[in-house]
Protein backbone atom coordinates (compact mmCIF):
# COMPACT_ATOMS: atom_id res chain seq x y z
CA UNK A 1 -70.47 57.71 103.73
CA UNK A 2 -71.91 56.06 107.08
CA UNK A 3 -69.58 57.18 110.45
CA UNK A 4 -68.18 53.42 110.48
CA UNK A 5 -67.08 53.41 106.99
CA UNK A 6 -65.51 57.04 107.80
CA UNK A 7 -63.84 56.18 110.58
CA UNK A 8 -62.37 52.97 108.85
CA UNK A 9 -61.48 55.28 106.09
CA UNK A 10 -59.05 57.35 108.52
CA UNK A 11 -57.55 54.47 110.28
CA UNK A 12 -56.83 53.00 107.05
CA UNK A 13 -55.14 56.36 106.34
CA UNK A 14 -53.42 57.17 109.60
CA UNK A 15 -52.22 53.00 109.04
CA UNK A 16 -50.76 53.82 105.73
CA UNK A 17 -48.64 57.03 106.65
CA UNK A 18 -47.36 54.98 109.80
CA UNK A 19 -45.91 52.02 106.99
CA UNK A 20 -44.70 55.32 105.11
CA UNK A 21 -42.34 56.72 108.01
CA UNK A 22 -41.94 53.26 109.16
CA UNK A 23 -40.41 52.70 104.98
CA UNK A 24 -38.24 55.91 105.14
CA UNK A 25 -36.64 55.26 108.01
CA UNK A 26 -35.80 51.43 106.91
CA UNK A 27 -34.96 52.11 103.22
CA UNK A 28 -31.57 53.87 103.87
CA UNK A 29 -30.74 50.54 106.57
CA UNK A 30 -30.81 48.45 103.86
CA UNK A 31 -27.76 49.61 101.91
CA UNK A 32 -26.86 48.58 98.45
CA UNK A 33 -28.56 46.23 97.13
CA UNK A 34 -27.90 43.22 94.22
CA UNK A 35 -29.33 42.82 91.25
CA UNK A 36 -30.54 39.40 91.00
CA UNK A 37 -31.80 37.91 87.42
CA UNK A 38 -34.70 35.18 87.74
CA UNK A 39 -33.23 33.79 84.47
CA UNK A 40 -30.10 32.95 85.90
CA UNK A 41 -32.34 30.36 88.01
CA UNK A 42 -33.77 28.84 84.83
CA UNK A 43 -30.02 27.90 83.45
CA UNK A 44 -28.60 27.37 86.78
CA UNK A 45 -31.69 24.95 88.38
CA UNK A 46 -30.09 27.03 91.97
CA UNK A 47 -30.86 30.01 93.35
CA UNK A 48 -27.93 30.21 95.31
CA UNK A 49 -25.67 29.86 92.45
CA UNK A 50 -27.93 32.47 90.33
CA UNK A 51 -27.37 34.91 93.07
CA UNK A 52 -23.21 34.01 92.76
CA UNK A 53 -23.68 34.53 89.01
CA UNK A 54 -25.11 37.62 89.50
CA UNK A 55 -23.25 39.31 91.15
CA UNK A 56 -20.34 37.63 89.36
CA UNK A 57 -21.29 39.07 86.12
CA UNK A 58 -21.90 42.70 87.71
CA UNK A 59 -17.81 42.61 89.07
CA UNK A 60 -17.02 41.24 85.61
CA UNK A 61 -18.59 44.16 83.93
CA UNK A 62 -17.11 46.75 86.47
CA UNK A 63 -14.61 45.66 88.12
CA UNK A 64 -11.11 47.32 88.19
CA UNK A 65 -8.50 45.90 85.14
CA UNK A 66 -10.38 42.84 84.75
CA UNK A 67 -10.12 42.78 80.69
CA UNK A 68 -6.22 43.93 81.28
CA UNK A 69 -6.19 40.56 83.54
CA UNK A 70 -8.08 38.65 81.65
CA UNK A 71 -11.46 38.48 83.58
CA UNK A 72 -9.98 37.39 86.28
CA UNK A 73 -10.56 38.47 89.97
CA UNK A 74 -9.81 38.01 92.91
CA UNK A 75 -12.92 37.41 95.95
CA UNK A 76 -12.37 35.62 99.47
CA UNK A 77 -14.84 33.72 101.43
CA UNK A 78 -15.32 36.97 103.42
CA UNK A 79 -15.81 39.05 100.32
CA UNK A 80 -18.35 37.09 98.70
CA UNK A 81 -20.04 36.65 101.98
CA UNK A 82 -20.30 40.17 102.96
CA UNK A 83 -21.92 41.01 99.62
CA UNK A 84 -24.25 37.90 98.94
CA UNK A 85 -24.96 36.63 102.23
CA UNK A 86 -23.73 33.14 101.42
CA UNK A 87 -22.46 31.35 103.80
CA UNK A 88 -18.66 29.00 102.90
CA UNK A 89 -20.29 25.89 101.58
CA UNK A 90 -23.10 27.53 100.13
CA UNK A 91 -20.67 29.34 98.00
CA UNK A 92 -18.76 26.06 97.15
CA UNK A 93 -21.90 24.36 96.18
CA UNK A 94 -22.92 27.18 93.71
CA UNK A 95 -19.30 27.37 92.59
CA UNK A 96 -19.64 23.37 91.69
CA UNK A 97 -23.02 24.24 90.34
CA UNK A 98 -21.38 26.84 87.95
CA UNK A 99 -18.18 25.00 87.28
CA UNK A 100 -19.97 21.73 86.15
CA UNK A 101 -22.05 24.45 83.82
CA UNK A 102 -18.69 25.26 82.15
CA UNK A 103 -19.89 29.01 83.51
CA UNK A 104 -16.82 29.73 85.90
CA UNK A 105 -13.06 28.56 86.40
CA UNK A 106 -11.10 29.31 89.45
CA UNK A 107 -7.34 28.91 89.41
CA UNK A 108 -4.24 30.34 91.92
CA UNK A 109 -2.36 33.09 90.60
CA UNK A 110 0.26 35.74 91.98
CA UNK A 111 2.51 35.36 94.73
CA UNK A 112 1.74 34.77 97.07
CA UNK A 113 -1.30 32.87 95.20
CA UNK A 114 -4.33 33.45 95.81
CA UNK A 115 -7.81 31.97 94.56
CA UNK A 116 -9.61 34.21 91.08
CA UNK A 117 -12.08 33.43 89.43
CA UNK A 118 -13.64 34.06 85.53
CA UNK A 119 -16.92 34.08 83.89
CA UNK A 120 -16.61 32.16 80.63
CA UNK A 121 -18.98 34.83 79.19
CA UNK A 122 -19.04 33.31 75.52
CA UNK A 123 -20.39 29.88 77.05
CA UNK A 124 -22.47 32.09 79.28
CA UNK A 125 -23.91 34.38 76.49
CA UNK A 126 -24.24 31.56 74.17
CA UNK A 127 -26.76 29.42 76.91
CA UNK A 128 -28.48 32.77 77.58
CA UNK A 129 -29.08 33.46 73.98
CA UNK A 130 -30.60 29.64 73.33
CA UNK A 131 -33.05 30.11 76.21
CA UNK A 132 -34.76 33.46 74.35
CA UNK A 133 -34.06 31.66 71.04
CA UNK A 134 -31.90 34.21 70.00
CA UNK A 135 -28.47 34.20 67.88
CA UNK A 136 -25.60 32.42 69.08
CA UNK A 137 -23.32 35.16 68.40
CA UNK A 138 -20.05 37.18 70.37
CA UNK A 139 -22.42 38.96 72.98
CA UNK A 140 -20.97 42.36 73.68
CA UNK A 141 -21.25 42.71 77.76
CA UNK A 142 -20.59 46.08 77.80
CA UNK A 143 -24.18 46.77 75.94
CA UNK A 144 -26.73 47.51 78.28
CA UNK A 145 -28.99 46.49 75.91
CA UNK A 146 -27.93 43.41 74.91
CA UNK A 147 -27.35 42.44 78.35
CA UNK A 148 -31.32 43.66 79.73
CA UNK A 149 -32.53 41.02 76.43
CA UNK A 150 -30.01 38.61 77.56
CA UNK A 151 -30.55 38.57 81.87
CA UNK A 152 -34.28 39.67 81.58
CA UNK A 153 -36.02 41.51 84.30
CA UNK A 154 -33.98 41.25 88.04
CA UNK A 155 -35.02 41.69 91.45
CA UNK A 156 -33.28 44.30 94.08
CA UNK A 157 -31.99 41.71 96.72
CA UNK A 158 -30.71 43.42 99.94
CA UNK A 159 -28.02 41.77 101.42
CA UNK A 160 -28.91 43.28 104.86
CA UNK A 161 -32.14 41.08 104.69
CA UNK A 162 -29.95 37.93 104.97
CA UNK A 163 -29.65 38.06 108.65
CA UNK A 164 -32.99 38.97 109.84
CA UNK A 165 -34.65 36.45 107.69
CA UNK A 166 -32.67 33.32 108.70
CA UNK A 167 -30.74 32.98 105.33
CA UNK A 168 -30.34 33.62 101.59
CA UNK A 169 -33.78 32.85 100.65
CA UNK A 170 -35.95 34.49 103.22
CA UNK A 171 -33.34 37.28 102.74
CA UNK A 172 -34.65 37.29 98.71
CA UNK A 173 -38.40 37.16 99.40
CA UNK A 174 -38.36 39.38 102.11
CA UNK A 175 -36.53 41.66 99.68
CA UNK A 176 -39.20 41.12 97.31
CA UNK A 177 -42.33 41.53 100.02
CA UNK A 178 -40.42 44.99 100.69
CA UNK A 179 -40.58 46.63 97.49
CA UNK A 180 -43.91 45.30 96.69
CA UNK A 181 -45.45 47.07 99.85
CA UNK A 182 -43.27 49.96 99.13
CA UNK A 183 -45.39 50.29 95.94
CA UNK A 184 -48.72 49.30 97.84
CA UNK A 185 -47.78 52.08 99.95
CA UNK A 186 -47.28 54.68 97.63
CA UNK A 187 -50.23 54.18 95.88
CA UNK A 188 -52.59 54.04 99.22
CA UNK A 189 -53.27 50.52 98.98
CA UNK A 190 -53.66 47.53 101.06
CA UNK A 191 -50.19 46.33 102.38
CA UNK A 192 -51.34 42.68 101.97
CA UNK A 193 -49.78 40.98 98.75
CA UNK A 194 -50.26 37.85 97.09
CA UNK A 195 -48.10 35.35 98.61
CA UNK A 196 -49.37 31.84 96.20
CA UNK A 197 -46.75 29.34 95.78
CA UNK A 198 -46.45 30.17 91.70
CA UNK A 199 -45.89 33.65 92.27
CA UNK A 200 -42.91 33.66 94.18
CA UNK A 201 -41.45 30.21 91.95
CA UNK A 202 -41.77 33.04 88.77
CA UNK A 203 -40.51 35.88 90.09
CA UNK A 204 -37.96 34.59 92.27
CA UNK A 205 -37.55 31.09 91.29
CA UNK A 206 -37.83 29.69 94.62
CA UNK A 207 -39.07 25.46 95.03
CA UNK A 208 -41.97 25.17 97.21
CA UNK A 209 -40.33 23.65 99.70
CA UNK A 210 -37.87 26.47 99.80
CA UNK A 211 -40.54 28.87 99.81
CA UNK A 212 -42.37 27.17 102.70
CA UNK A 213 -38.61 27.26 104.97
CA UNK A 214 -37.95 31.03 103.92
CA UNK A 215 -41.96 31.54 105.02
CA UNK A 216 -41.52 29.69 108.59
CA UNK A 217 -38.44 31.50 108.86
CA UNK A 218 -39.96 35.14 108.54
CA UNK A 219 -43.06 33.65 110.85
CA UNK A 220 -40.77 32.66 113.47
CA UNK A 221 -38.57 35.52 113.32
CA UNK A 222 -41.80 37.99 113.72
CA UNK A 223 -41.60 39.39 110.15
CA UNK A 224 -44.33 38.07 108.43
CA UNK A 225 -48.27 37.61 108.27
CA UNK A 226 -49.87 35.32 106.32
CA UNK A 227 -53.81 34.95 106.32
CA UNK A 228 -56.70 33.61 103.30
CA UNK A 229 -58.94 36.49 101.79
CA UNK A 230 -60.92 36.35 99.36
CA UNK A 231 -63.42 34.32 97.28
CA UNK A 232 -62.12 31.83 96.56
CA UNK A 233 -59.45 32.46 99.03
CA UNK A 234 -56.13 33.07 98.43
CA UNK A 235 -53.49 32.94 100.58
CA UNK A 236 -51.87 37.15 101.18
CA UNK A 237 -48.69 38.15 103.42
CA UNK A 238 -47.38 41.12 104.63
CA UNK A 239 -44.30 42.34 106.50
CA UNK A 240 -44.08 43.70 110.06
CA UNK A 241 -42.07 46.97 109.68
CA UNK A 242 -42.17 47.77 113.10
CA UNK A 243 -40.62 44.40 114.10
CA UNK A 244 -38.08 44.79 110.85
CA UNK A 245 -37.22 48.41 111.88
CA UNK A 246 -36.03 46.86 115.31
CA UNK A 247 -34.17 43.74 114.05
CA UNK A 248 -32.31 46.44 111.51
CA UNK A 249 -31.10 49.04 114.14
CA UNK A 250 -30.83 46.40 117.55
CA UNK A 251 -27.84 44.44 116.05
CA UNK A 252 -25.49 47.79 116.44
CA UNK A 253 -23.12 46.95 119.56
CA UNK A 254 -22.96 50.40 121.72
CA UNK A 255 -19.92 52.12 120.66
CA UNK A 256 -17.26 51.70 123.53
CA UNK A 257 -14.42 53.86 124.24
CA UNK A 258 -11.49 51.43 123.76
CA UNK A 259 -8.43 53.12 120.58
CA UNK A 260 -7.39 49.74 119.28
CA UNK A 261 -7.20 48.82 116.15
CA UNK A 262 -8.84 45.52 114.93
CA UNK A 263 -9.10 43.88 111.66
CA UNK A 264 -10.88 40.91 110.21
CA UNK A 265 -8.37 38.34 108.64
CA UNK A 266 -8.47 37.54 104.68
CA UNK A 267 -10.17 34.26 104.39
CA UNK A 268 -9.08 32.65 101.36
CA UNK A 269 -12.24 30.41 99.33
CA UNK A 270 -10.21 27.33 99.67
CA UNK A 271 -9.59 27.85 103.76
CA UNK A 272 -13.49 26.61 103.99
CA UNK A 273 -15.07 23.47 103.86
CA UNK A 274 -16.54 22.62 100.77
CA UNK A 275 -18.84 20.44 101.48
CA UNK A 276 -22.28 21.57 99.41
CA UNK A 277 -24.36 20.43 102.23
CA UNK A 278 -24.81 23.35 104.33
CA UNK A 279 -27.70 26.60 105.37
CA UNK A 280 -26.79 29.67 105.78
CA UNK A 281 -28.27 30.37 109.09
CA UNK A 282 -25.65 28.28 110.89
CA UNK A 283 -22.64 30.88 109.90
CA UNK A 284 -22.54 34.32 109.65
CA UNK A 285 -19.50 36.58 108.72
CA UNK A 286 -17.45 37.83 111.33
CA UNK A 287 -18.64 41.56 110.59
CA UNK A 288 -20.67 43.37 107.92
CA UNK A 289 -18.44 45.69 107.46
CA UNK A 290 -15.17 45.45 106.57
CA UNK A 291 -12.36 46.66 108.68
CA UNK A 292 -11.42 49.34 106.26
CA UNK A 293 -14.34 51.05 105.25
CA UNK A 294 -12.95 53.53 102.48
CA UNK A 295 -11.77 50.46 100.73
CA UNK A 296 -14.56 48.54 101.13
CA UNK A 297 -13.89 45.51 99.21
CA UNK A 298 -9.71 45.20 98.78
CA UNK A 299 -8.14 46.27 95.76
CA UNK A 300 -11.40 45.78 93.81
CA UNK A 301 -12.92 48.26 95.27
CA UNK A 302 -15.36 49.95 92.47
CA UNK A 303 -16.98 45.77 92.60
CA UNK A 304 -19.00 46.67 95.94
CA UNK A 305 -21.75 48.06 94.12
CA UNK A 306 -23.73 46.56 91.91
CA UNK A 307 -24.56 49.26 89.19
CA UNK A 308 -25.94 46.48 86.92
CA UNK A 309 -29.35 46.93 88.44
CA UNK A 310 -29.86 49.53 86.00
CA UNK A 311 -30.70 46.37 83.70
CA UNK A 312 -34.26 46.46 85.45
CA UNK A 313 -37.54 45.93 82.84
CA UNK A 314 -41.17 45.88 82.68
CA UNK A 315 -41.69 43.08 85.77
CA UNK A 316 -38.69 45.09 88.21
CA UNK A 317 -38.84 47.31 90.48
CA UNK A 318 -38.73 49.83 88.43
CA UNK A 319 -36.69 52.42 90.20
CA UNK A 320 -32.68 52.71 91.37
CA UNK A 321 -32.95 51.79 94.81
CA UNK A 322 -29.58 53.00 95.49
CA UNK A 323 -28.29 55.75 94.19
CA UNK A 324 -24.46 56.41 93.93
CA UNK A 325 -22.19 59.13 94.99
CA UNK A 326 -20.37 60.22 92.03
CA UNK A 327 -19.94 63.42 92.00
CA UNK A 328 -16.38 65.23 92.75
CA UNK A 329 -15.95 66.56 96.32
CA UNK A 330 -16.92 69.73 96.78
CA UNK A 331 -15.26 72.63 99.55
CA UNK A 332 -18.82 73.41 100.80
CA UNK A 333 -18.97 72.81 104.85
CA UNK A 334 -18.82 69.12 105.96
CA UNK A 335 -21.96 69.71 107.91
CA UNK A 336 -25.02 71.35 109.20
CA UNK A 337 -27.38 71.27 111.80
CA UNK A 338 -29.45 68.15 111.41
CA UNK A 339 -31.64 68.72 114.49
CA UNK A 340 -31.34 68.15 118.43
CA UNK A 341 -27.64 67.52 119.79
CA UNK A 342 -26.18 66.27 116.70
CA UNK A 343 -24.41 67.95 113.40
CA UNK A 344 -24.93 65.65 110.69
CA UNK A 345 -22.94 65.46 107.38
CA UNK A 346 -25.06 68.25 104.47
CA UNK A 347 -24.91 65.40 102.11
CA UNK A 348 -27.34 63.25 103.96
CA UNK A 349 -31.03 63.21 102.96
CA UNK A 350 -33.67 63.92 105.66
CA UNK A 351 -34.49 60.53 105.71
CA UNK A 352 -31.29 59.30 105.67
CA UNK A 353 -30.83 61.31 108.69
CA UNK A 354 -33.91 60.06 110.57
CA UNK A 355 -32.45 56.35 109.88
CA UNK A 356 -29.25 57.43 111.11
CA UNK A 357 -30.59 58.81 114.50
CA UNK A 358 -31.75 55.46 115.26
CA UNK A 359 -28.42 53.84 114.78
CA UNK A 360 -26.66 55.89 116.95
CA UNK A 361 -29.55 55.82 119.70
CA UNK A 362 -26.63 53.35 121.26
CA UNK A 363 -23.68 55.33 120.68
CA UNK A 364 -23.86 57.95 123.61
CA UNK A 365 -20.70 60.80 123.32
CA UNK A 366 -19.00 58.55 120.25
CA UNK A 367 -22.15 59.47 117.87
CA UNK A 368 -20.92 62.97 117.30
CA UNK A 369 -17.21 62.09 116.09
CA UNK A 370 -19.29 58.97 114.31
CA UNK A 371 -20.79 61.25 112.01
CA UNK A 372 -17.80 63.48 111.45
CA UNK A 373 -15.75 60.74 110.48
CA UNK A 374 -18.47 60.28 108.08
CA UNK A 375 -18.75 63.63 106.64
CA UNK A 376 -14.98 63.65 106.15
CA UNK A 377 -15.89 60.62 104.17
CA UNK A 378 -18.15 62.51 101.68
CA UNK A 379 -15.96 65.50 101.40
CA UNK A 380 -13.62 63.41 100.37
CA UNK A 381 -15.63 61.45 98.01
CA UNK A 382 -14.91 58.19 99.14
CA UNK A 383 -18.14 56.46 99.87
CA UNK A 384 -19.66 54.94 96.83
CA UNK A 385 -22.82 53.33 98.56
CA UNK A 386 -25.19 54.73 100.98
CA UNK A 387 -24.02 57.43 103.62
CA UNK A 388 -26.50 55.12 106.24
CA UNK A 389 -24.49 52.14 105.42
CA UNK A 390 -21.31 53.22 105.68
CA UNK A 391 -22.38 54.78 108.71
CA UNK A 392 -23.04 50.95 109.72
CA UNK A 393 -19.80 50.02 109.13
CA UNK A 394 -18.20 52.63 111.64
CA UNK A 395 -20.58 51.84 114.48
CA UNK A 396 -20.20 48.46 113.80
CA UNK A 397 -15.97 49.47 114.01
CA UNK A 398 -16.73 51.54 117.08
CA UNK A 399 -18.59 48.57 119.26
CA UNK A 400 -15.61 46.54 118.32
CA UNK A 401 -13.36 49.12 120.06
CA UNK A 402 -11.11 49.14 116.62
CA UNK A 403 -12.63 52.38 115.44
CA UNK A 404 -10.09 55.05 115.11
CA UNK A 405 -11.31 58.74 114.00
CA UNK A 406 -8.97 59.96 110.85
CA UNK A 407 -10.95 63.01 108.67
CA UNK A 408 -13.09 63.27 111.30
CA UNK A 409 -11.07 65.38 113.57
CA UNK A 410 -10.36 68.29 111.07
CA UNK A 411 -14.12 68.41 110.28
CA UNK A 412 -15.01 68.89 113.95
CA UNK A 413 -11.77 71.04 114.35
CA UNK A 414 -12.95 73.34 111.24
CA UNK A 415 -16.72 72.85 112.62
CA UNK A 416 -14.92 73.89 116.08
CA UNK A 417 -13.39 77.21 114.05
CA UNK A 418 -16.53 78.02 112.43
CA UNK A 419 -18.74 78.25 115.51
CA UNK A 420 -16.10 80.94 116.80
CA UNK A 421 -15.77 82.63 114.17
CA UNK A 422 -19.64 82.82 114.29
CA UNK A 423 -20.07 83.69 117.74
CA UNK A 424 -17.47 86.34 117.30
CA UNK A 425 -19.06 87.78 114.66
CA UNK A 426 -22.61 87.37 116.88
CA UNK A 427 -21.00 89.41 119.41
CA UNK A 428 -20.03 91.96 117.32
CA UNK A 429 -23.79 91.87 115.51
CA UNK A 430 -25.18 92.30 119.06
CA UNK A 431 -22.76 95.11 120.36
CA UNK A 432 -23.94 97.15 116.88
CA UNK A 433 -27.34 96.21 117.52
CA UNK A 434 -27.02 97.96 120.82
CA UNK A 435 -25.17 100.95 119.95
CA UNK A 436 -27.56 101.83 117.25
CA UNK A 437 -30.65 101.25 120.02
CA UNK A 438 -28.95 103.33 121.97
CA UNK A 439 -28.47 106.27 119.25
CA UNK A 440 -32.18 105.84 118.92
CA UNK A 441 -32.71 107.23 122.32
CA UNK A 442 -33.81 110.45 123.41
CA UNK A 443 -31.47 110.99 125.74
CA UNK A 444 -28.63 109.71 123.62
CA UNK A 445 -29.95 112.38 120.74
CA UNK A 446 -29.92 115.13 123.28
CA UNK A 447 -26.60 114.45 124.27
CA UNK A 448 -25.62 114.54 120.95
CA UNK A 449 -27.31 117.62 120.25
CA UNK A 450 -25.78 119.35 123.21
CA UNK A 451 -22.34 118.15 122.08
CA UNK A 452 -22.31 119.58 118.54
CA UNK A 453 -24.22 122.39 120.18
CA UNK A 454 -20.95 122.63 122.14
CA UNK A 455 -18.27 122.02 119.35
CA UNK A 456 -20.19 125.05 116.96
CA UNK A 457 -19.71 127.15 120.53
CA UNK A 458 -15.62 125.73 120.46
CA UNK A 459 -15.39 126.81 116.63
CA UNK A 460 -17.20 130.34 117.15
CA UNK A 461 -15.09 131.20 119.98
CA UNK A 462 -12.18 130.03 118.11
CA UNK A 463 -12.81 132.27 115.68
CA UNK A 464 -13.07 135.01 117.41
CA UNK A 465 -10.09 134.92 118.81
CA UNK A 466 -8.25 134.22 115.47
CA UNK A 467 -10.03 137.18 113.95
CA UNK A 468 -9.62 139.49 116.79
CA UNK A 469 -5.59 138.35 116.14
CA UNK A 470 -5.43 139.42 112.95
CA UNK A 471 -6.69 143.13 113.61
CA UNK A 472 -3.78 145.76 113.21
């Protein structure tokens, strides 16, 4: 190998373990993720509403007594926002888009009323089944099989994405780009990827001219890279972590000191306009995370994360991007040293960690009781998404001054109790440490040796005396 090939050969190297931090610090940003199905796109001519009837079918599937109600639940504007990314009227045009379909009703129910919705899954499974020319028969939803023949292969979109990228659809091919050089990554390749028209209409079903706005989009927000290689040449993108990592962790306010309690206000779907006409870069929910972060989503709470990406197949991603807590609280200590200044909850992953220093780069004194609010959290077992992203939500509470600390004072007050405890018992290590050195002294062993040397002395006289006693 010639010395410019060599040295080519390590740059290329040193390049690719940069994009590999660069990826493990990012990937726990991101949060949960949706699966979206490409089919969906096919029977819905609308991305937008595919992405709705994705996500609709996952809260369907999972959500909390929906067969005891009938299907029915209930989302606001602010709901299906939070977790889609769609703006008011984007989620009334896919709604219309659905409705027309015969795929979804909405009516008013309870008292006070307020907006549900329902999948009409046998009209649903019945135009799925025609598409893969399969039988029109009762499809069981609650097969996992069924339901990966019936939805086909889906796509990890990241709802955090939405923002950066200037709306839905840069959000869903920048989600795309992401796990593609993830895998480019991992295998040591080239982080360029094909970026032709026709392979982001079939894996994403995106128009071109939808494609092209979602491209300009990520050029103009400093995301992407587009350039021809090749003969003939084809055209190849690639993502700028270093500008994504930034856009990800510089929307945090600072944390600020203020005790006061704020909350975002339930937006019901019919207080927006409904007029189909709209982009999503021209409204933006009033916060990512929701006011109440334990309950995440209202009363539907187990909806907020969308297990039905387990349906992925041969053209996914092939991996579960976000795996779940589910196991049962355990007494072990809500935290251990997680390097420098901070004590950081012993559920967290070392990357999850690293991503979680850089969010609270901003936070100043508030990052400690931050992450003990958040370790109270998992002790208690009530974060079903990603520590990191919860973690989002309370910095997001704290720079809105409404963030009030609740679990988080008994961990630092048993955190508190366990560093006396160990610096009592440190102190007492120490003192035996020096007692014994001491023993181990010569002067300490003839001072020893000249006090027994004096107690056998004390015992022989003693004895003397007693014996010289008992003479007649």
């Amino acid at each position: 190998m010639t010395e410019d090939a060599r040295r080519e050969h390590e740059d290329s190297r040193a390049a690719g373990d940069d994009h590999a931090a660069s990826l493990a610090v990012i990937w726990p940003l991101l949060g949960r993720h949706i699966a979206f199905h490409r089919r969906l796109v096919d029977l819905t001519s609308s991305v937008k509403a595919a992405l709705l009837l994705s996500q609709s079918i996952y809260w369907t599937r999972h959500g909390r007594d929906i067969p005891r109600n009938g299907g029915w639940f209930h989302k606001t504007t602010e709901q299906w926002a939070i977790e889609t990314g769609l703006s008011p009227k984007e989620q009334a045009s896919a709604r219309e888009v659905l409705r027309d379909l015969a795929l979804l009703d909405d009516q008013r129910i309870g008292i006070p009323a307020r907006l549900h919705f329902r999948l009409r899954l046998d009209e649903l499974g019945a135009r799925l089944a025609d598409r893969i020319a399969g039988h029109p028969h009762a499809v069981d939803w609650s097969d996992r099989l069924v339901l990966a023949e019936l939805l086909g292969p889906s796509v990890a979109f990241h709802r955090a994405l939405v923002e950066v990228a200037g709306g839905v659809h840069g959000g869903l091919m920048l989600s795309r780009a992401l796990h593609l050089t993830r895998l480019q990554v991992r295998r040591r390749l080239d982080q360029w990827i094909v970026s032709s028209a026709a392979r982001w209409f079939e894996e994403l079903g995106l128009t071109r001219r939808e494609q092209e706005t979602a491209r300009r989009d990520l050029v103009r927000a400093g995301l992407w890279e587009e350039c021809l290689r090749g003969i003939p040449p084809s055209l190849v993108a690639r993502i700028r972590l270093d500008c994504l990592l930034t856009l990800l962790t510089e929307d945090v306010p600072p944390a600020r000191g203020t005790d006061l309690r704020g909350a975002v206000p339930e937006r019901d779907v019919d207080a927006a306009n409904d007029s189909p006409k709209s982009d999503s870069r021209v409204w933006q929910p009033r916060s990512l995370a929701t006011p109440n972060p334990p309950r995440q989503f209202g009363p539907t709470r187990e909806h907020g994360s969308p297990e039905s990406a387990a349906l992925l197949m041969n053209h996914s991603t092939g991996e579960s991007l976000q795996p779940q807590n589910t196991g049962s609280p355990t007494p072990a200590p809500a935290a251990v040293d997680g390097g420098g200044e901070l004590i950081f909850p012993e559920q967290m992953l070392p990357d999850e960690r690293q991503a979680a220093r850089v969010l609270l780069r901003p936070c100043g004194d508030h990052a400690q009781a931050l992450l003990d609010e958040l370790a109270g959290r998992l002790q208690m077992g009530g974060v079903r998404s990603s520590p990191v992203a919860y973690l989002r939500g309370l910095i997001a509470r704290a720079g809105a001054g409404s963030f009030v600390p609740e679990l988080g004072l008994r961990v630092a007050a048993a955190r508190a109790q366990r560093q006396k405890e160990a610096a009592l018992r440190r102190e007492r290590e120490a003192e035996e440490r020096r007692l014994a050195a001491e023993r181990a002294t010569p002067e300490y062993q003839a001072r020893a040796r000249a006090q027994r040397e004096k107690v056998r002395q004390m015992l022989g006289e003693l004895k003397t005396r007693m014996n010289t006693g008992r003479q007649p």
